[in-house]
Structure formats: structure tokens, C-alpha cells
N, C-alpha and C. Protein backbone atom coordinates (compact mmCIF):
# COMPACT_ATOMS: atom_id res chain seq x y z
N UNK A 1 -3.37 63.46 21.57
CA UNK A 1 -3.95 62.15 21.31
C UNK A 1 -4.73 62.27 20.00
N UNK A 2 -4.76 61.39 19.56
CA UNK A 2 -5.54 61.72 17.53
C UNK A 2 -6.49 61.19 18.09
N UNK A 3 -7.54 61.50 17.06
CA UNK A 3 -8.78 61.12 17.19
C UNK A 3 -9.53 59.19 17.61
N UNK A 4 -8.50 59.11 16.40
CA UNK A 4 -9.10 57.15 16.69
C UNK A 4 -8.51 57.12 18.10
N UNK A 5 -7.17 57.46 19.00
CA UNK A 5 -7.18 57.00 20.11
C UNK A 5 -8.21 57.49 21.00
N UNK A 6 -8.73 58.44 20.63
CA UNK A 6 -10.19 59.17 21.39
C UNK A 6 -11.27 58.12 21.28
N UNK A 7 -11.18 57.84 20.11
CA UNK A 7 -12.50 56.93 19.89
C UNK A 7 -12.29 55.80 20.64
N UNK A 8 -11.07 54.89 20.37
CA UNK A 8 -10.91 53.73 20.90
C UNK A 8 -11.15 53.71 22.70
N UNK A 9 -10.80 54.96 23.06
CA UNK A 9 -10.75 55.10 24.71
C UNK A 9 -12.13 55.17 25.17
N UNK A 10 -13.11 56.31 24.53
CA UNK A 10 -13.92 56.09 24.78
C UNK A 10 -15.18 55.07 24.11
N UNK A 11 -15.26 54.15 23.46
CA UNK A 11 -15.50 53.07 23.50
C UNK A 11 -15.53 52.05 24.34
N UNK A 12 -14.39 51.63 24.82
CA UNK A 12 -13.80 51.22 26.30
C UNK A 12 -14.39 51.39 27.21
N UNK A 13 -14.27 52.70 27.36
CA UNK A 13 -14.49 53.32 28.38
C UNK A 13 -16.09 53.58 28.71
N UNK A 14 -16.95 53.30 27.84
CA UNK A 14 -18.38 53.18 28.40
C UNK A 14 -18.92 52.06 29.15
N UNK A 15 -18.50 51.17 28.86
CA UNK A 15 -18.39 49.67 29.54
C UNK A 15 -18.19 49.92 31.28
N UNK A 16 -17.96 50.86 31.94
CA UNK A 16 -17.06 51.28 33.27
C UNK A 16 -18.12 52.11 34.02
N UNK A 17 -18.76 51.78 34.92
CA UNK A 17 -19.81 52.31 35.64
C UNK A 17 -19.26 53.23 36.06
N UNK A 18 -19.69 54.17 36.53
CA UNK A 18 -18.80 55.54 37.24
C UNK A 18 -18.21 56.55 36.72
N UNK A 19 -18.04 56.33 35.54
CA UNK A 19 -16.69 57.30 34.30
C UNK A 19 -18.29 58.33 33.67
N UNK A 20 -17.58 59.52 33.94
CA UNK A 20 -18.89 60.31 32.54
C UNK A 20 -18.19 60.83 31.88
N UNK A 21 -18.11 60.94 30.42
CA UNK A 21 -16.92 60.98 29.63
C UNK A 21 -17.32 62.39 28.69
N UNK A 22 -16.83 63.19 28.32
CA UNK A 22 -17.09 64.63 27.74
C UNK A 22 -15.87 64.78 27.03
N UNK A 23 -15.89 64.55 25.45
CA UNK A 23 -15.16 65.36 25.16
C UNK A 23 -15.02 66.95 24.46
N UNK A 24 -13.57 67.68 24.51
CA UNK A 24 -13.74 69.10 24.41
C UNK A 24 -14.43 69.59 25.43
N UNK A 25 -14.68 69.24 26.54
CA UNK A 25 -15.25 70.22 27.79
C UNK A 25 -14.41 70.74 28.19
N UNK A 26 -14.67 72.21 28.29
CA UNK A 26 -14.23 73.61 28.71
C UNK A 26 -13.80 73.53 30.20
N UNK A 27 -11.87 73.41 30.29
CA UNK A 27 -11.87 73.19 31.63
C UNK A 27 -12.26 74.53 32.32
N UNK A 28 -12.76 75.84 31.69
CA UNK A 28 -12.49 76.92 32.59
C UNK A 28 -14.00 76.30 33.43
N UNK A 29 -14.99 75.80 33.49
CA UNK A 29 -15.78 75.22 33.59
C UNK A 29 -15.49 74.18 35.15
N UNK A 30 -14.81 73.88 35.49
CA UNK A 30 -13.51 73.05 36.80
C UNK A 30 -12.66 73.67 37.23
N UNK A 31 -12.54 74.93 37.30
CA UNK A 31 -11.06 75.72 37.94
C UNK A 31 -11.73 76.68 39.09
N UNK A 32 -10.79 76.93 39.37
CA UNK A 32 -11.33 78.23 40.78
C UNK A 32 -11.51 79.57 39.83
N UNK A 33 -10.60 79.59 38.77
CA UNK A 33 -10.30 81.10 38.09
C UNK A 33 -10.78 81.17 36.81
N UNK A 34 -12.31 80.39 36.62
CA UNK A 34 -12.68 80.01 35.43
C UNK A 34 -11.49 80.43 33.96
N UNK A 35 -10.32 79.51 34.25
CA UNK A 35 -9.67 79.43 32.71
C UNK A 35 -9.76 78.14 32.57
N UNK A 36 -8.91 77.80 31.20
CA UNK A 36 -8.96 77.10 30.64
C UNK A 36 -9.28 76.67 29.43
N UNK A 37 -8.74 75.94 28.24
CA UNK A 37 -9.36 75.49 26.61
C UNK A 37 -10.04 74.28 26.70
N UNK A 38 -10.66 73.46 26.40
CA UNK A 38 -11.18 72.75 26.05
C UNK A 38 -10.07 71.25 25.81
N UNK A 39 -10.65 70.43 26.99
CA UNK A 39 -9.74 69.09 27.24
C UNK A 39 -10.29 68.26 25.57
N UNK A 40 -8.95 67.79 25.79
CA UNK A 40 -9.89 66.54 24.33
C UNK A 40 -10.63 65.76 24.82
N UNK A 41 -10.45 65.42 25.84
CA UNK A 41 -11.61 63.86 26.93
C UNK A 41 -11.21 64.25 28.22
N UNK A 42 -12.52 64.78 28.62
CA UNK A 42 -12.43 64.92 30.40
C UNK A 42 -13.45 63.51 30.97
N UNK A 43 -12.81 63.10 31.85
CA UNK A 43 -13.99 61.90 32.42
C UNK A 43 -13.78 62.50 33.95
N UNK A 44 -15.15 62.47 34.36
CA UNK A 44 -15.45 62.56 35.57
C UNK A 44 -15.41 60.95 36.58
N UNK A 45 -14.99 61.19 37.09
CA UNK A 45 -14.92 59.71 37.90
C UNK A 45 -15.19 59.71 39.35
N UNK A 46 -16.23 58.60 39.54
CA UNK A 46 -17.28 58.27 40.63
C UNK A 46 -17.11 57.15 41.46
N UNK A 47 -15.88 56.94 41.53
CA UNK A 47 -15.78 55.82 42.25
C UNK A 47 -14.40 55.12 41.98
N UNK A 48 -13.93 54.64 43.38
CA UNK A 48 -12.34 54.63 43.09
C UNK A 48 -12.13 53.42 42.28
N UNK A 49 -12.93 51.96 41.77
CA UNK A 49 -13.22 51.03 41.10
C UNK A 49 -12.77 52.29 39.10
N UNK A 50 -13.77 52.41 39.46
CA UNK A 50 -13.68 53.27 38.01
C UNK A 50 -12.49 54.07 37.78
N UNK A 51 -11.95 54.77 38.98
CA UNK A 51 -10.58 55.25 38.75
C UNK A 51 -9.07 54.12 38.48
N UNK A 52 -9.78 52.96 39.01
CA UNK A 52 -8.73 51.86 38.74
C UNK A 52 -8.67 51.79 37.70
N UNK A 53 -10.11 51.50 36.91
CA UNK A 53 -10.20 50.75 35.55
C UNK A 53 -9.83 51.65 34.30
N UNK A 54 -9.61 52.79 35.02
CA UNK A 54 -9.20 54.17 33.78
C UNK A 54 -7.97 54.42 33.80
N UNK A 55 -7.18 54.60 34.92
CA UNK A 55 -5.74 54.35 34.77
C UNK A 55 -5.04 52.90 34.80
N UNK A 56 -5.55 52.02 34.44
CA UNK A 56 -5.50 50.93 33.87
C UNK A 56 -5.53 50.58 32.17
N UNK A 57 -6.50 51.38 32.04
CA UNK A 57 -6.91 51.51 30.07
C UNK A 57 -6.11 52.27 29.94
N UNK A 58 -6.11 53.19 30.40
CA UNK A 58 -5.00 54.11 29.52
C UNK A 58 -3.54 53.95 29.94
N UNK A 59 -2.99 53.13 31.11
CA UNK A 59 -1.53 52.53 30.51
C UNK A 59 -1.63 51.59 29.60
N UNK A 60 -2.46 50.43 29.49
CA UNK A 60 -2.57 49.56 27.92
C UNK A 60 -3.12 50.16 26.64
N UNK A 61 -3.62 51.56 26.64
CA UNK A 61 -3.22 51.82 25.24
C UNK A 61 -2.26 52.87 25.49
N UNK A 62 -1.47 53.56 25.95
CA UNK A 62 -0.09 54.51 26.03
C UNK A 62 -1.20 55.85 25.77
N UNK A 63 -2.27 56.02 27.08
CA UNK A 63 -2.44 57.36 26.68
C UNK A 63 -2.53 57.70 28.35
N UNK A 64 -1.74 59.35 28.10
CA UNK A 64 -1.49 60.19 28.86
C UNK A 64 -2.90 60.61 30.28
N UNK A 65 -2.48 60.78 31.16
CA UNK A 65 -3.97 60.98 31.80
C UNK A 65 -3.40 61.92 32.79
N UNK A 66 -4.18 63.45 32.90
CA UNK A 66 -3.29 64.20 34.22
C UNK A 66 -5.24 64.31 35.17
N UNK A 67 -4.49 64.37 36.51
CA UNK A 67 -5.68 64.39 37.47
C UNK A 67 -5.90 65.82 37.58
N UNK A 68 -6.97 66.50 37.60
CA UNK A 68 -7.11 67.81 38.39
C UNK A 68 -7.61 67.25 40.00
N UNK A 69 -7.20 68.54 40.82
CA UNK A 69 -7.43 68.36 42.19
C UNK A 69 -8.77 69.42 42.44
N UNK A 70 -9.96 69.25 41.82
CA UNK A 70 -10.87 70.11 41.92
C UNK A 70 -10.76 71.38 41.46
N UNK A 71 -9.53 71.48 40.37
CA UNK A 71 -9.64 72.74 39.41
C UNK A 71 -8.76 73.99 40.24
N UNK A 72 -8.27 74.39 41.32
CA UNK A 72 -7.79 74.88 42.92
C UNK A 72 -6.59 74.77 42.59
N UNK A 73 -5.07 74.28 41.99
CA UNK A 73 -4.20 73.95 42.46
C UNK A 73 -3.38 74.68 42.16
């Protein structure tokens, strides 16, 4: 994802109660086996409202979104 779509998402994306948005956070930081590089935008999400409204934004701007299952899988 380039940067302006970073920006544009999270822009958006502050507007959305529930979302805490980090980018470059270190997924080894979320895994069982502390690995991992550094996501371009990790959002934490608090509420299934907020999980609507995020996989919602990001099919209207065409950006990619993968779920972790508590870092475990």
C-alpha cells in the first residue's frame, strides 16, 4: 500500500470509535513466537461496529486487510 493510501485510510479511519491505529507496529509484538516485521497499519479493533466500518473502508478504497487470530495460528 503507498503511503498516501496510508494516509487517506487513516484519516478515515479516526472518525471510528473502537479502531487504535499503529502504523509499522512490530507484529512479533502479537504472535505466540514473538516473529514478525513491522505491519504498515495494524488497527486494533474494539468492537464489532468498528470492525464493520473498517472492512467497509477498505473495500471502497481497494485496500487489502488480513485478520490475525490473536497472533496463534
Amino acid at each position: 500500500m503507498a503511503s498516501d493510501a496510508v494516509a487517506t485510510l487513516l484519516a478515515r479511519l479516526a472518525a471510528v470509535p473502537g479502531l487504535a491505529a499503529r502504523p509499522g507496529e512490530p507484529l512479533s509484538r502479537h504472535s505466540t513466537f514473538r516473529i514478525g516485521g513491522p505491519a504498515e497499519l495494524y488497527l486494533e479493533v474494539g468492537s464489532e461496529a468498528a470492525l464493520a466500518r473498517l472492512v467497509g473502508l477498505a473495500a471502497e478504497l481497494a485496500v487489502p486487510v488480513h485478520l490475525l487470530g490473536l497472533g496463534s495460528n
